[in-house]
Protein backbone atom coordinates (compact mmCIF):
# COMPACT_ATOMS: atom_id res chain seq x y z
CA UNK A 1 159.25 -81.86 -62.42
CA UNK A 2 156.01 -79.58 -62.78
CA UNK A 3 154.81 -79.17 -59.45
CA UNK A 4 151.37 -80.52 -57.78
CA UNK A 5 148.68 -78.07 -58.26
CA UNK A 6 145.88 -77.02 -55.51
CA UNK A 7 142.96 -75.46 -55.20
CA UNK A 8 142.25 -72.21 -52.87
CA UNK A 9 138.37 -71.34 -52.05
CA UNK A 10 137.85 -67.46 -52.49
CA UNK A 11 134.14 -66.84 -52.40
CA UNK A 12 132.44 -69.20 -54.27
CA UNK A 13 135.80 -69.22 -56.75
CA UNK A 14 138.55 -72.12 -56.58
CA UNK A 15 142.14 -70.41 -57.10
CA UNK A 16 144.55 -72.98 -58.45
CA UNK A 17 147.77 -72.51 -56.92
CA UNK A 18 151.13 -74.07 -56.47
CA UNK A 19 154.25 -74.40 -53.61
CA UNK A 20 158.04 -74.14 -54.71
CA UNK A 21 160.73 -75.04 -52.36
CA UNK A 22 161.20 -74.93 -48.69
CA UNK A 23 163.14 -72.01 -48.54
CA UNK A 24 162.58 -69.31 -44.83
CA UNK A 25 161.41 -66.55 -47.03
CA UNK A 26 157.84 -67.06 -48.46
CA UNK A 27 157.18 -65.15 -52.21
CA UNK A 28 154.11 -64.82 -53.69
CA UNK A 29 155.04 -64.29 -57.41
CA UNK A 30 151.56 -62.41 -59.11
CA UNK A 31 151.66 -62.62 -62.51
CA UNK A 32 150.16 -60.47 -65.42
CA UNK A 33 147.32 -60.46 -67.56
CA UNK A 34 147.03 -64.51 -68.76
CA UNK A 35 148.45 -67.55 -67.71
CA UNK A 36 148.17 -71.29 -67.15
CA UNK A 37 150.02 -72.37 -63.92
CA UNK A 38 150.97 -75.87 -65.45
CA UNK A 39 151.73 -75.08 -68.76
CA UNK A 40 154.21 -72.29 -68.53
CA UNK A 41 156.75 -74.57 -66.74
CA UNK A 42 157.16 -76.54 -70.16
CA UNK A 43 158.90 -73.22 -71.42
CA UNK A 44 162.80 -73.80 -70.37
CA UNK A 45 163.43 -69.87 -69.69
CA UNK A 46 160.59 -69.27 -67.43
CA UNK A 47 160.82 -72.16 -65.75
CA UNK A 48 164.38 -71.17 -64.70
CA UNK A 49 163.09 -67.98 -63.68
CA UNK A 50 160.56 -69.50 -61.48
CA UNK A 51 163.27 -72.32 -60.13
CA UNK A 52 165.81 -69.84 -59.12
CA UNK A 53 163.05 -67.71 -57.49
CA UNK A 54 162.19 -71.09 -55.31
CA UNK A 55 165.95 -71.78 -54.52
CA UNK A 56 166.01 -69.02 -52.13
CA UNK A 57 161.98 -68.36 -50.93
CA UNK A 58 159.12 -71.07 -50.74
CA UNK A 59 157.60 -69.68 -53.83
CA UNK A 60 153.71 -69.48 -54.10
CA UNK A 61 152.56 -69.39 -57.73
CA UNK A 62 148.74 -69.37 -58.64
CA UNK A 63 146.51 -68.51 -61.88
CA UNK A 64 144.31 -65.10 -61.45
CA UNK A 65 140.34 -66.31 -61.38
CA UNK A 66 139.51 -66.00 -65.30
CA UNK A 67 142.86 -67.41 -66.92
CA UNK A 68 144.81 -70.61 -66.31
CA UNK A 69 143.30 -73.44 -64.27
CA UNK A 70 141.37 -71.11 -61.87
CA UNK A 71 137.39 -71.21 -62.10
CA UNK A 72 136.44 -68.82 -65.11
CA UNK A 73 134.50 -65.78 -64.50
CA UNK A 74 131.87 -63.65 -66.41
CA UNK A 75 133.04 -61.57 -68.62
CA UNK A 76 130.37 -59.04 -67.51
CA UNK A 77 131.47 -59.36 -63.64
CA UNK A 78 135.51 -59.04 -64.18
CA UNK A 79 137.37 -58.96 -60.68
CA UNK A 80 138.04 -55.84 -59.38
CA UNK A 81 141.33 -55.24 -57.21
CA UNK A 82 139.78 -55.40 -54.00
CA UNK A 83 138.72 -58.62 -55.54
CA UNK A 84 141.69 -60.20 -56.67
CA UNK A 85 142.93 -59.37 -53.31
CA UNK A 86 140.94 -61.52 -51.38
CA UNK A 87 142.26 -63.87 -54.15
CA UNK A 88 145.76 -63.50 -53.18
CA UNK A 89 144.41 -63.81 -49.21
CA UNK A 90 143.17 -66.65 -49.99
CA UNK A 91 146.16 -69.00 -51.43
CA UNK A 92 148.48 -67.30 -48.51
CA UNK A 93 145.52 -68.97 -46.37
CA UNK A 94 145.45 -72.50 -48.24
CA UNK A 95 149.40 -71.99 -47.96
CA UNK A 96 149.74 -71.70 -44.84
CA UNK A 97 151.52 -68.52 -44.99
CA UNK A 98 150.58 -65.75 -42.71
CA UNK A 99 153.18 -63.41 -44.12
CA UNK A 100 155.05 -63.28 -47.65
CA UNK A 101 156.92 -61.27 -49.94
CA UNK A 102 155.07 -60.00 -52.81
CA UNK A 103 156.47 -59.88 -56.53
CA UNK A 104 154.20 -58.15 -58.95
CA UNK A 105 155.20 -58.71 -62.78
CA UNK A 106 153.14 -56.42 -65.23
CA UNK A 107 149.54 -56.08 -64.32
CA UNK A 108 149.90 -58.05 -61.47
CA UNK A 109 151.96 -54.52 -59.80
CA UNK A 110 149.16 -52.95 -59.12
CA UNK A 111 147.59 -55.16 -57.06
CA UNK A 112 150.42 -55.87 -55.12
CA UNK A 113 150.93 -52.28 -54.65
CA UNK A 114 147.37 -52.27 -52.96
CA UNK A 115 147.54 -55.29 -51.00
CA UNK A 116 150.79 -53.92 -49.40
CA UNK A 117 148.84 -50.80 -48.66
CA UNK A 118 146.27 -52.40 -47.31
CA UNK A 119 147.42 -55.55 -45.42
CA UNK A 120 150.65 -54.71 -44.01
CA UNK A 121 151.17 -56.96 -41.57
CA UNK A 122 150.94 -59.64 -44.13
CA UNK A 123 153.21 -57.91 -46.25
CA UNK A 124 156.95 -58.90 -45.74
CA UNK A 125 158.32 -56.87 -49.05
CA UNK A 126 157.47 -55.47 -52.28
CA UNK A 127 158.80 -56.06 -55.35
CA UNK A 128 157.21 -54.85 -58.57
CA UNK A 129 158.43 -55.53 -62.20
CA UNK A 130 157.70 -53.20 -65.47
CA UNK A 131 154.71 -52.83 -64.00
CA UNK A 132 152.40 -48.85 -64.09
CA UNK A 133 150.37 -47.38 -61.49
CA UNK A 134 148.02 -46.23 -63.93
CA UNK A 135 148.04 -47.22 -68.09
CA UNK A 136 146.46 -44.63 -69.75
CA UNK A 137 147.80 -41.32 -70.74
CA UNK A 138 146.63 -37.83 -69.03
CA UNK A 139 148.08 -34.45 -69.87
CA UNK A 140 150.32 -35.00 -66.38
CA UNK A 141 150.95 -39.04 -67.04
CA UNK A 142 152.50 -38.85 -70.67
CA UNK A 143 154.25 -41.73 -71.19
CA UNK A 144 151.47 -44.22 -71.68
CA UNK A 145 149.23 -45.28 -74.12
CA UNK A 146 146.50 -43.73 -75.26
CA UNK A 147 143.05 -44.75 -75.59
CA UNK A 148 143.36 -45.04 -78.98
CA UNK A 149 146.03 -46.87 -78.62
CA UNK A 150 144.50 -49.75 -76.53
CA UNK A 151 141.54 -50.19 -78.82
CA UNK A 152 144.19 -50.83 -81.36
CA UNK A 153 145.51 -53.47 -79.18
CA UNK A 154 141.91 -54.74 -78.21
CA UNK A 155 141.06 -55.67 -81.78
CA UNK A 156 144.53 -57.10 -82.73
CA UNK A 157 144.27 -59.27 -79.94
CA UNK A 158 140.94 -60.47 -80.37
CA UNK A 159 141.81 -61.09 -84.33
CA UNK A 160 144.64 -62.91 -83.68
CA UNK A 161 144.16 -64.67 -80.24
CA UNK A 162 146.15 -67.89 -80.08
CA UNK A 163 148.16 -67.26 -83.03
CA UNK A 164 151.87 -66.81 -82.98
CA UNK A 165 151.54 -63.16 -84.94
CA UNK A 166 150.05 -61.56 -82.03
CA UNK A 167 151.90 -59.31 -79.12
CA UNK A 168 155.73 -61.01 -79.22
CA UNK A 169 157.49 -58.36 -80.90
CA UNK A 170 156.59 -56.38 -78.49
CA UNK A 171 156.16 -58.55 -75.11
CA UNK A 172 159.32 -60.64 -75.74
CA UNK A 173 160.96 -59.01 -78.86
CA UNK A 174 164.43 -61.14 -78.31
CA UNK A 175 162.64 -64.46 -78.93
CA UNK A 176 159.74 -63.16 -81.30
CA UNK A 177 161.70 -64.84 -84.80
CA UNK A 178 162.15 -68.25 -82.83
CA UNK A 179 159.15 -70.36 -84.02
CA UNK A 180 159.36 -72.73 -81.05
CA UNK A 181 158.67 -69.76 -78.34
CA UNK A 182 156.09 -68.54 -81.17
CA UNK A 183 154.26 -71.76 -81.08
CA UNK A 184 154.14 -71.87 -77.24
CA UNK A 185 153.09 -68.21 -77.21
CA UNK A 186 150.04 -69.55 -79.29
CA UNK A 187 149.21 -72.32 -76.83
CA UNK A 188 149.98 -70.30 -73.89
CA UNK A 189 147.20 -67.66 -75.10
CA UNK A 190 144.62 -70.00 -75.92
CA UNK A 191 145.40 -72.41 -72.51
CA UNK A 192 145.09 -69.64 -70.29
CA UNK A 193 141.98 -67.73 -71.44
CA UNK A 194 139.60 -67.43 -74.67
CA UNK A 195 140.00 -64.32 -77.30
CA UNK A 196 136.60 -62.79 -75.45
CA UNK A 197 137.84 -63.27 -71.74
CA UNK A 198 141.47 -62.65 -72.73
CA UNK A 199 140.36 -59.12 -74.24
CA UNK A 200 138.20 -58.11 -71.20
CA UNK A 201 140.99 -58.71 -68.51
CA UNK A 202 143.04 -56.50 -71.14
CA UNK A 203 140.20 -53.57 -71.03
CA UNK A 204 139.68 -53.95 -67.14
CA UNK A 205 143.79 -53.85 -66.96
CA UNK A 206 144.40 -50.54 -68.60
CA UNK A 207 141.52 -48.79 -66.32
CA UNK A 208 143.47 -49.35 -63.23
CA UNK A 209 144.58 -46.82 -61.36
CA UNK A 210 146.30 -46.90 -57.91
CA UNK A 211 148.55 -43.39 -58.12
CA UNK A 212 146.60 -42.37 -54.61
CA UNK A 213 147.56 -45.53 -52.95
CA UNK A 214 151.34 -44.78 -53.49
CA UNK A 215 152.16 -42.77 -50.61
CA UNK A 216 150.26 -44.91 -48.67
CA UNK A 217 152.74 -48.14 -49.06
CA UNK A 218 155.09 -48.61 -45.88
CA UNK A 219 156.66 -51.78 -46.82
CA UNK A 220 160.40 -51.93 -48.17
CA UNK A 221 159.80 -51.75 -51.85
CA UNK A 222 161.80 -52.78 -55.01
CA UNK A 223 160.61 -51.02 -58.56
CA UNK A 224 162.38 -53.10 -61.57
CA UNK A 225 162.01 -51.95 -64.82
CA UNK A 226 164.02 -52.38 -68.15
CA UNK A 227 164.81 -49.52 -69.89
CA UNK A 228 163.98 -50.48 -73.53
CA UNK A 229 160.49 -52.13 -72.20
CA UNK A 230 158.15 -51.74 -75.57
CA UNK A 231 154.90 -52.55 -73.65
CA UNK A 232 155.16 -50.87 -70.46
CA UNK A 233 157.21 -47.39 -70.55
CA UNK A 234 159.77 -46.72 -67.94
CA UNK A 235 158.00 -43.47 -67.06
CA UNK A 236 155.49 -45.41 -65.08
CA UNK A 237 157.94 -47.09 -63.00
CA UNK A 238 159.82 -44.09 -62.51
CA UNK A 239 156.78 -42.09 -61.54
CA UNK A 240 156.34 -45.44 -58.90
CA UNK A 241 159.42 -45.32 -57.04
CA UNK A 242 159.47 -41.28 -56.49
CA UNK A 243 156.01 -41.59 -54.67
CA UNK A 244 156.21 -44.24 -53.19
CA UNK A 245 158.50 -43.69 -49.68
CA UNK A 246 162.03 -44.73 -49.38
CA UNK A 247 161.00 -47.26 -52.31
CA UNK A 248 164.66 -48.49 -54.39
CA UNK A 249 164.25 -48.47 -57.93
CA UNK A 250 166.53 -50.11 -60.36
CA UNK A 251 166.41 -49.96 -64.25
CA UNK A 252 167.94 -52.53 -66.18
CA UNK A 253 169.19 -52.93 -69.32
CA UNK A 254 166.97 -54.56 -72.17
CA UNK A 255 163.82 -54.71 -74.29
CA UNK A 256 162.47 -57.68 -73.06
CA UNK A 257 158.70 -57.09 -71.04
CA UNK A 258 158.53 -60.72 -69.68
CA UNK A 259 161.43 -60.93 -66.98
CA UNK A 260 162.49 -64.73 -67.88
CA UNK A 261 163.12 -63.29 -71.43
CA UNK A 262 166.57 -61.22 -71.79
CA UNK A 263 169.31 -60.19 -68.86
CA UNK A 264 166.91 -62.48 -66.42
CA UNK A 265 169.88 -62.72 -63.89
CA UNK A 266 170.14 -59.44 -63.35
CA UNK A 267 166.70 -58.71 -62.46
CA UNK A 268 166.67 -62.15 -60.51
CA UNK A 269 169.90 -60.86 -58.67
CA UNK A 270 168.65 -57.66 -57.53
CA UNK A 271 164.96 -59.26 -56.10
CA UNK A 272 167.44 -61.81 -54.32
CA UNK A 273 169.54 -59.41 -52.77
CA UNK A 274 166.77 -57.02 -51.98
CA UNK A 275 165.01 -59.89 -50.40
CA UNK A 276 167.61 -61.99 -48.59
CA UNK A 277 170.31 -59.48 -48.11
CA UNK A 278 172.62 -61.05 -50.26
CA UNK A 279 172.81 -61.50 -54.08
CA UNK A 280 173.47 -64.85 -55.68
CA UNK A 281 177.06 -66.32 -56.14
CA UNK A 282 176.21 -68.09 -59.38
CA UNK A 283 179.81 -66.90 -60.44
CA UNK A 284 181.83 -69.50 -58.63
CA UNK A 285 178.73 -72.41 -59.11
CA UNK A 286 179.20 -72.00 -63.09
CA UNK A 287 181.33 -73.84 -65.00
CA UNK A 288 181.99 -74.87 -68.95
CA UNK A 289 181.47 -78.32 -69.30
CA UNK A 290 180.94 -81.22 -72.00
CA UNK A 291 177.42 -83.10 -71.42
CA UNK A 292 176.81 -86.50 -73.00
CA UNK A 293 173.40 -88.20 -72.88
CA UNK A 294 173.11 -91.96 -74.82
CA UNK A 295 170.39 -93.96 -74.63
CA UNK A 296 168.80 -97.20 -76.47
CA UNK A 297 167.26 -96.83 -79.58
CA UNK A 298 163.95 -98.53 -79.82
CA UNK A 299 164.12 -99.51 -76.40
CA UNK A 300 160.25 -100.24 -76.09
CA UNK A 301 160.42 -102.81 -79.28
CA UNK A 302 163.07 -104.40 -77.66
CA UNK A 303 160.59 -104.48 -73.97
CA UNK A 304 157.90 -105.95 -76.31
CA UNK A 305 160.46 -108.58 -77.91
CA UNK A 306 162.62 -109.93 -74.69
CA UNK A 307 159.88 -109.34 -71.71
CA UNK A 308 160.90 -107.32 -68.73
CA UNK A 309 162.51 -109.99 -66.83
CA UNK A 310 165.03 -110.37 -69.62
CA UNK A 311 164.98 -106.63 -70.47
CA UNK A 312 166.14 -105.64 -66.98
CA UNK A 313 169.10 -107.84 -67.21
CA UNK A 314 169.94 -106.22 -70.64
CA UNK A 315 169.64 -102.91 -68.76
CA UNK A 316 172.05 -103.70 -65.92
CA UNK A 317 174.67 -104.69 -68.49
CA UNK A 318 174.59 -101.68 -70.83
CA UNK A 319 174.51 -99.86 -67.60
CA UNK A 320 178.27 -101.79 -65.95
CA UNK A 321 179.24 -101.32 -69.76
CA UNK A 322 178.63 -97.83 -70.10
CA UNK A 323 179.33 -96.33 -66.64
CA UNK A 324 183.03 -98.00 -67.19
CA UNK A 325 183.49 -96.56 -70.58
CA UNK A 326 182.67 -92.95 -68.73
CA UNK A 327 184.89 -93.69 -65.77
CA UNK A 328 187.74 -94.96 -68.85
CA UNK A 329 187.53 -91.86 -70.38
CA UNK A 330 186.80 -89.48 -67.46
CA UNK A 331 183.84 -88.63 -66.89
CA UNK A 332 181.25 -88.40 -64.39
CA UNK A 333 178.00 -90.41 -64.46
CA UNK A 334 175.32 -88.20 -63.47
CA UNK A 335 172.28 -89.96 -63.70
CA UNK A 336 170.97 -93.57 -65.59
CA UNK A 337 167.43 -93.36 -65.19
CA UNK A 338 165.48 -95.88 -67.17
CA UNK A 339 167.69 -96.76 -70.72
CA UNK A 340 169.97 -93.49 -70.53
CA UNK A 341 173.26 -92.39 -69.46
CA UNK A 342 173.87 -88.65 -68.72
CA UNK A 343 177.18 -87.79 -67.92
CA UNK A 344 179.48 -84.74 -67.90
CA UNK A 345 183.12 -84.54 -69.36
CA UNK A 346 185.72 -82.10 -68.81
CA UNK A 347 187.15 -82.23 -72.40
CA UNK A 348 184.37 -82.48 -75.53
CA UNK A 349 186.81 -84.86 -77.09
CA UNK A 350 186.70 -87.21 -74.68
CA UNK A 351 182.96 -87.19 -74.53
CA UNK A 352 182.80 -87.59 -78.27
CA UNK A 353 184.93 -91.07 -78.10
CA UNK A 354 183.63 -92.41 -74.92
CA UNK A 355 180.12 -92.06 -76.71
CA UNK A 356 181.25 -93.87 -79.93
CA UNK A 357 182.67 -96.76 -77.00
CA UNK A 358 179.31 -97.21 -75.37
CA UNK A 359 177.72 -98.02 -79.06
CA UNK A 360 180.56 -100.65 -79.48
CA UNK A 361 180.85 -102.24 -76.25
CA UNK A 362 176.56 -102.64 -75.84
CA UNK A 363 176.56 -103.54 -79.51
CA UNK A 364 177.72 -107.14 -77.82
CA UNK A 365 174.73 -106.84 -76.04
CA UNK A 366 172.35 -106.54 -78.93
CA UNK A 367 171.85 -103.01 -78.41
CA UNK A 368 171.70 -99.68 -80.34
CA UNK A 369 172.83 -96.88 -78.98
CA UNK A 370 172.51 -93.54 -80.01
CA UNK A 371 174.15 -90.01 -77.94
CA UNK A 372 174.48 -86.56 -77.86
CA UNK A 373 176.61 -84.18 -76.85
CA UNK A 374 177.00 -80.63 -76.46
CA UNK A 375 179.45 -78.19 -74.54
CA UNK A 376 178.21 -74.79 -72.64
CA UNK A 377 178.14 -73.52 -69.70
CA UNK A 378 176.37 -75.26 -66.81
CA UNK A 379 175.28 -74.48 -62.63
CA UNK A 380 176.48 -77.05 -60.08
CA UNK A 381 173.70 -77.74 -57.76
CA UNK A 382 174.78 -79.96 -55.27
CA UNK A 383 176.00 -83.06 -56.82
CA UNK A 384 173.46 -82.00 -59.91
CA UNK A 385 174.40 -79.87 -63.13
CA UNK A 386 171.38 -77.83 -64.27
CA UNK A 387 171.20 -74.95 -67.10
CA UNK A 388 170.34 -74.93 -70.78
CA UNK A 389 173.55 -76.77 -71.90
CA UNK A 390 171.64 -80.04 -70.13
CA UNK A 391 168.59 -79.25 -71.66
CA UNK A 392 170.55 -78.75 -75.29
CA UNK A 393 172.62 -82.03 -74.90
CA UNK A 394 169.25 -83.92 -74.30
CA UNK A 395 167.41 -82.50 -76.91
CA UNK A 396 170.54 -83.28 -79.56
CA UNK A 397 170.22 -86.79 -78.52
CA UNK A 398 166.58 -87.35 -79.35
CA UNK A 399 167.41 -85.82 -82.41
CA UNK A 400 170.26 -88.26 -83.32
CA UNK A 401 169.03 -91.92 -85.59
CA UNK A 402 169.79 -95.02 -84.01
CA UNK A 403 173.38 -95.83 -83.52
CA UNK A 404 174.63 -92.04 -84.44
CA UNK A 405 176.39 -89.79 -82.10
CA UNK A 406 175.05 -86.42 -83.13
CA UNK A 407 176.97 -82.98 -81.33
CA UNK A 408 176.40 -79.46 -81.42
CA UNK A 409 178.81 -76.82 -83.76
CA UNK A 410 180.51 -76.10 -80.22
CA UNK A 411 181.82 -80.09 -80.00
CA UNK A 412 182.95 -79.66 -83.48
CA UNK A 413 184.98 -76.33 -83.19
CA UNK A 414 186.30 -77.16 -79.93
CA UNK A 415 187.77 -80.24 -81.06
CA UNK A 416 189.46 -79.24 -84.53
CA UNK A 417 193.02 -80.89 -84.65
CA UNK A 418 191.62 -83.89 -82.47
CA UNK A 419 191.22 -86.54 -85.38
CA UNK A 420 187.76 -86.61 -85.20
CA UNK A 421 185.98 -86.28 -88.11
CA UNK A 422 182.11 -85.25 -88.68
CA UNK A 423 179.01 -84.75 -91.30
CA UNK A 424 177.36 -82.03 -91.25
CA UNK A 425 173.62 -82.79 -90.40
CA UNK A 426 172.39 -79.36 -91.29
CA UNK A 427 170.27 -76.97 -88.75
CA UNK A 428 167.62 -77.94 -86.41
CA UNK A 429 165.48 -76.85 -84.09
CA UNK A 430 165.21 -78.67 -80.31
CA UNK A 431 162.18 -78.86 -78.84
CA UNK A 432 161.91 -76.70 -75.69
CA UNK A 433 165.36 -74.37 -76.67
CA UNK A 434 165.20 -70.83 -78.50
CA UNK A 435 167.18 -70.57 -81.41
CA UNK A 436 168.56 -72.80 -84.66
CA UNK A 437 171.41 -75.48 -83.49
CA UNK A 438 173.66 -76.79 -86.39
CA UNK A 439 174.24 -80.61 -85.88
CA UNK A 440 177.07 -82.61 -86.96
CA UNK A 441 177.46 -86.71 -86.92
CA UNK A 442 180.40 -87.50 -85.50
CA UNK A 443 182.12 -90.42 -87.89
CA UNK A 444 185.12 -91.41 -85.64
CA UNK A 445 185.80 -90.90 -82.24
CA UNK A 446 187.21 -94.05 -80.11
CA UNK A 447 190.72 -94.40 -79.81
CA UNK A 448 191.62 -97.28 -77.23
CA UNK A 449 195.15 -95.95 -75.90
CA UNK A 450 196.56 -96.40 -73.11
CA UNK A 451 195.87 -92.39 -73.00
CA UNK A 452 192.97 -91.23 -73.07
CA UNK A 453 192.91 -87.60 -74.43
């Protein structure tokens, strides 16, 4: 669930700002250049990155002033760093945090790197990601962009500003061909600032420069940075880490600029262990499992038609109906919130018939069911199972019609030889998941045996 947001008073300027698990360790995450503090958690991939962040820190998220939900500023009287600072003072206040580690992605490095400097005792770590000290090139600074080259950039962006052409090949080149991250990208740009505003804070950006203030940071310091990184080069977080004392710098594999994009658990593995001591042990909380979501088709007709009273009695007996055809064919109910049934299988065959028996035995009931099912791999969280295969399963059932049981091309390879038999339903794309998913109908799939296989 998106979290509640706040408000922070900086000046005369309200911050929006949000708190992420209870964890001992607070994190300030500072992000770059635009954003919307609500709206980027209806991306699955960041939202990951920003949940497995808050499973190990109480994570403090908040919208620079000028983008996102934060008060809007002139774009004649842009916030300086010394500024923004007193931003980021501010929302530890409102917080309640008196000290917190800092994580600086992009722009938002910079201005870590100076708060650290500067307000050491509030500073716990520092962890910067493909972020630069400075973004334009000098005879001794080669490896950025010119000015030339930004004033390319400048006018592309303001041509294109909230259109899906603009900045992914080169921000997030692995999902730039997926239309549903392109269409979000669109929305996220015009959400979290206007093509005017959006192109200042871009100009103001690539005048920073902090490269005196780096021998001046006595923190512990992590420097991230991805090799292949098209928008910010590696040379400016190398040049980072080998002024900045005793400062550990890591470089990662991948091309991705965004950190939820690409090889995320690596880079969320190292700011773990860097901050905690000790690096995640998602190995042994992983596992491959089958996930099966049904629920009834046309269930608000049928509210509008029988009346609660008689709908809730409906609801308790596709509920006993279903959770017995799970148990029958072994699986685990996970959750029946409202008219679904989410449950998790350890064989995709099994999954595939014990759907098909939940449409036959509510069918008594007067009910249509329709399911999906998908296998991948999924985390264990407590008595929970989170990860993309969930969100994929989901999505593939509010994709199937009334009374179908639609799977993924997994189900249907992994279950060759079982009997069942399926119609291709062509590709798709899910709402909220990168990439094109071919869907199949399965045709068959209960066998009442005294074996269930």
């Amino acid at each position: 669930m998106r979290p509640e947001t706040r408000y922070a008073k900086s000046g005369k300027v309200h911050i929006a700002y949000q708190v992420v698990g209870d964890g001992p360790l607070d994190l300030v995450l500072v992000p770059g250049w635009v954003t919307h503090l609500e709206y980027q958690w209806q991306e699955p991939l960041q939202a990951r990155f920003l949940e497995r962040l808050a499973s190990f820190a109480r994570l403090i998220l908040f919208d620079k002033r000028g983008t996102g939900l934060s008060d809007r500023v002139a774009e004649d009287a842009l916030p300086t760093l010394e500024v923004r600072m007193d931003d980021v003072r501010a929302v530890l206040d409102a917080a309640g945090s008196s000290r917190a580690a800092l994580v600086g992605i992009s722009e938002g490095g910079p201005m870590c790197a100076l708060f650290a400097a500067t307000y050491p005792e509030r500073t716990a770590a520092l962890v910067i990601c493909g972020s630069y000290a400075k973004w334009m090139r000098d005879p001794d600074y080669p490896w950025a962009p010119t000015r030339a080259d930004h004033e390319a950039a400048f006018a592309a962006y303001e041509k294109g500003w909230g259109t899906s052409s603009v900045g992914l090949k080169i921000i997030a080149p692995s999902v730039a061909s997926d239309e549903r991250y392109r269409k979000f990208w669109a929305d996220y740009m015009r959400t979290g600032a206007s093509p005017g505003a959006g192109v200042a804070l871009y100009r103001m950006n690539v005048e920073i420069d902090i490269r005196h203030v780096l021998p001046a940071i006595r923190v512990p310091t992590l420097i991230l940075h991805r090799a292949g990184d098209r928008l910010i080069d590696v040379g400016c977080s190398r040049y980072m880490a080998e002024r900045i004392p005793d400062a550990k710098y890591v470089e990662l594999e991948g091309i991705d600029h965004l950190p939820w994009f690409g090889d995320a658990d690596a880079m969320l593995a190292e700011i773990q262990e860097f901050l905690t001591g000790a690096r995640p042990v998602s190995e042994s909380n992983r596992i491959l499992t089958t996930v099966m979501f049904a629920d009834v088709a046309g269930s608000t007709e049928r509210i509008a038609e029988s009346g609660d009273a008689h709908w809730r009695e409906l609801l308790a007996g596709y509920h006993s109906r279903a959770n017995a055809e799970v148990e029958r064919y072994r699986g685990r109910v996970l959750d029946t919130a409202g008219d679904g049934v989410f449950a998790a299988f350890d064989g995709p065959a099994r999954a595939v018939r014990c759907a098909h028996a939940i449409r036959e035995v509510v069918s008594n009931l007067g009910l249509t069911v329709r399911a999906g099912v998908h296998t991948g791999e999924c985390e264990i969280a407590g008595d929970k199972l989170v990860g993309m295969a969930v969100h994929v399963a989901a999505r593939i059932s509010a994709t199937a019609t009334a009374g179908e049981v639609l799977v993924s091309s997994t189900v249907k390879d992994l279950v060759s030889g079982s009997g069942l038999q399926f119609a291709d339903r062509g590709p798709h794309a899910l709402k909220g998941v990168p990439g094109e998913w071919r869907l199949f109908t399965a045709l068959t799939g209960t066998r009442r045996t005294s074996s269930i296989g």
